[in-house]
Every structure is written in structure tokens, then in C-alpha cells.
Protein backbone atom coordinates (compact mmCIF):
# COMPACT_ATOMS: atom_id res chain seq x y z
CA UNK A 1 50.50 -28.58 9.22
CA UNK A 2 53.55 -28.87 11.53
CA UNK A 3 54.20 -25.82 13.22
CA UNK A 4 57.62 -24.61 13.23
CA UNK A 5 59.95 -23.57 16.22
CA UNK A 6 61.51 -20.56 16.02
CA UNK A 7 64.78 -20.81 17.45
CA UNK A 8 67.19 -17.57 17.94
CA UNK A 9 70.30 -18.52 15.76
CA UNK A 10 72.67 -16.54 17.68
CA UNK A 11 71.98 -17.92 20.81
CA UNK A 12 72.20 -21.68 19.07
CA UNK A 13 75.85 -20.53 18.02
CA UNK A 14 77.39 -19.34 21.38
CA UNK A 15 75.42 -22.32 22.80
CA UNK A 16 77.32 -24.89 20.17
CA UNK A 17 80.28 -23.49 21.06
CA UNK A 18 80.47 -23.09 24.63
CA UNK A 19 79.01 -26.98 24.92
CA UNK A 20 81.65 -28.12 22.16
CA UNK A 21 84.37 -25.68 21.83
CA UNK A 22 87.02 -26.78 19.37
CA UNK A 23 85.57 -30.11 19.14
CA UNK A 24 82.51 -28.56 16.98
CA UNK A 25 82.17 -29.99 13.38
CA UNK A 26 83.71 -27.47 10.62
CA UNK A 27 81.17 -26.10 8.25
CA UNK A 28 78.12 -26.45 11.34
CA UNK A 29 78.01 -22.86 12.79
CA UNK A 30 78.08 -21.46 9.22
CA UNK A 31 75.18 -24.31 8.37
CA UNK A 32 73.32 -22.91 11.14
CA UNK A 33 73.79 -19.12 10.53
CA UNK A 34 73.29 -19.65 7.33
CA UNK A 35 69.78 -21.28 7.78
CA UNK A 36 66.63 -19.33 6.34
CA UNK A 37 64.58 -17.14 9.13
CA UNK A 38 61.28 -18.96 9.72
CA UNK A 39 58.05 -17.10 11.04
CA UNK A 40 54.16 -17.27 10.90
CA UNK A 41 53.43 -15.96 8.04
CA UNK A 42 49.81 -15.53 8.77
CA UNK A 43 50.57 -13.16 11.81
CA UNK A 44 52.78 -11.28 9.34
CA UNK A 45 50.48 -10.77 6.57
CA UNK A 46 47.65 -9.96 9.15
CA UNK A 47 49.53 -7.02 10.52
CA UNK A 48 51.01 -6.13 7.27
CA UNK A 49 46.80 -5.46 6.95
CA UNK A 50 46.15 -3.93 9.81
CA UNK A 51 48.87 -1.28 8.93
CA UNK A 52 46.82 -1.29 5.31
CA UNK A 53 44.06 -0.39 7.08
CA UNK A 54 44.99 2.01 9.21
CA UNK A 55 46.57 4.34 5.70
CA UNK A 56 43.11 3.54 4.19
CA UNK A 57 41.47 5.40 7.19
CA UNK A 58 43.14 8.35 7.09
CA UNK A 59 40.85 11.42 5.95
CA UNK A 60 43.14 12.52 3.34
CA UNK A 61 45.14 10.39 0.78
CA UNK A 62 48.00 12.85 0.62
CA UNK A 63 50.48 11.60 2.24
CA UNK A 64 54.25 13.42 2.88
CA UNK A 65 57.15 11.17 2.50
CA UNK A 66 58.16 11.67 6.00
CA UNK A 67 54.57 9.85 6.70
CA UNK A 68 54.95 6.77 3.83
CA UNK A 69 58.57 6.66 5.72
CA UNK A 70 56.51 5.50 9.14
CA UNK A 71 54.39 3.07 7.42
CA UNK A 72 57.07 1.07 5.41
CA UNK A 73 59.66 1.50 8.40
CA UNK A 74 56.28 -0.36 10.16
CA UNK A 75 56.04 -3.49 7.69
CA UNK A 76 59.63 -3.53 7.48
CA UNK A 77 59.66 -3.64 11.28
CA UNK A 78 56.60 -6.62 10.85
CA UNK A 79 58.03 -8.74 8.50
CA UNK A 80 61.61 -8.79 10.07
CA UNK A 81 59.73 -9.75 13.53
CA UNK A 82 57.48 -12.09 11.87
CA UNK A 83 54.29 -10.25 12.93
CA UNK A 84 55.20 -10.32 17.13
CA UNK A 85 55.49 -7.24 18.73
């Protein structure tokens, strides 16, 4: 499997731009910003399951919404950082 490189896409722009300046091709920063975010998905899905685990553990399965707040506020948190703290 190849492994992908993540690559910060905002740091790519201002890079492209201070190296090129008005010499950059039209249509490339919006190509790049416009490029789907790549991540492990493993690492994701393995703390997505971790956090699973750790709602399964609790004594009591009554849960307040201010507490199923924290634990999709946590996978949202996972999956937008592709599974890296």
C-alpha cells in the first residue's frame, strides 16, 4: 500500500505564492485548497474505538446530553485530526 504524505494545505499556499508570486498558474491555489484531506484511517477508526470503549465502561448507561456532547465533540475532534493527538 503506498502510504500517503500528509501535507498542511495552507502552508503549501503561502509557500506557492511567496516562491511564485504573480507568476503562479490561475486555477492552482484553488486546485490545491480544494484537494480532499487525507489521513490514516486506521489510527482514526482505532480511537474512534477507544472512545467506544471508554462509554461502554461507564457504570451507568444514562448518559446527560451535556456528557454525549463530550464524546461526539471527541470523535469529531478524532476524525478532523485523523486520529493524532
Amino acid at each position: 500500500m503506498e502510504k500517503i504524505r500528509l501535507i498542511d494545505d495552507n502552508t503549501l499556499v503561502h509557500n506557492l505564492q511567496d516562491k511564485f508570486g504573480d507568476d503562479l498558474p490561475k486555477g492552482l491555489l484553488s486546485t490545491v485548497i480544494l484537494q480532499p484531506t487525507a489521513y490514516d484511517k486506521d489510527k482514526v477508526l482505532a480511537k474512534m474505538d477507544e472512545i467506544r470503549k471508554e462509554i461502554l465502561s461507564k457504570e451507568q448507561f444514562e448518559y446527560s446530553k451535556l456528557d454525549m456532547l463530550y464524546y461526539i465533540n471527541r470523535l469529531i475532534v478524532t476524525v478532523r485530526d485523523g486520529g493524532v493527538k
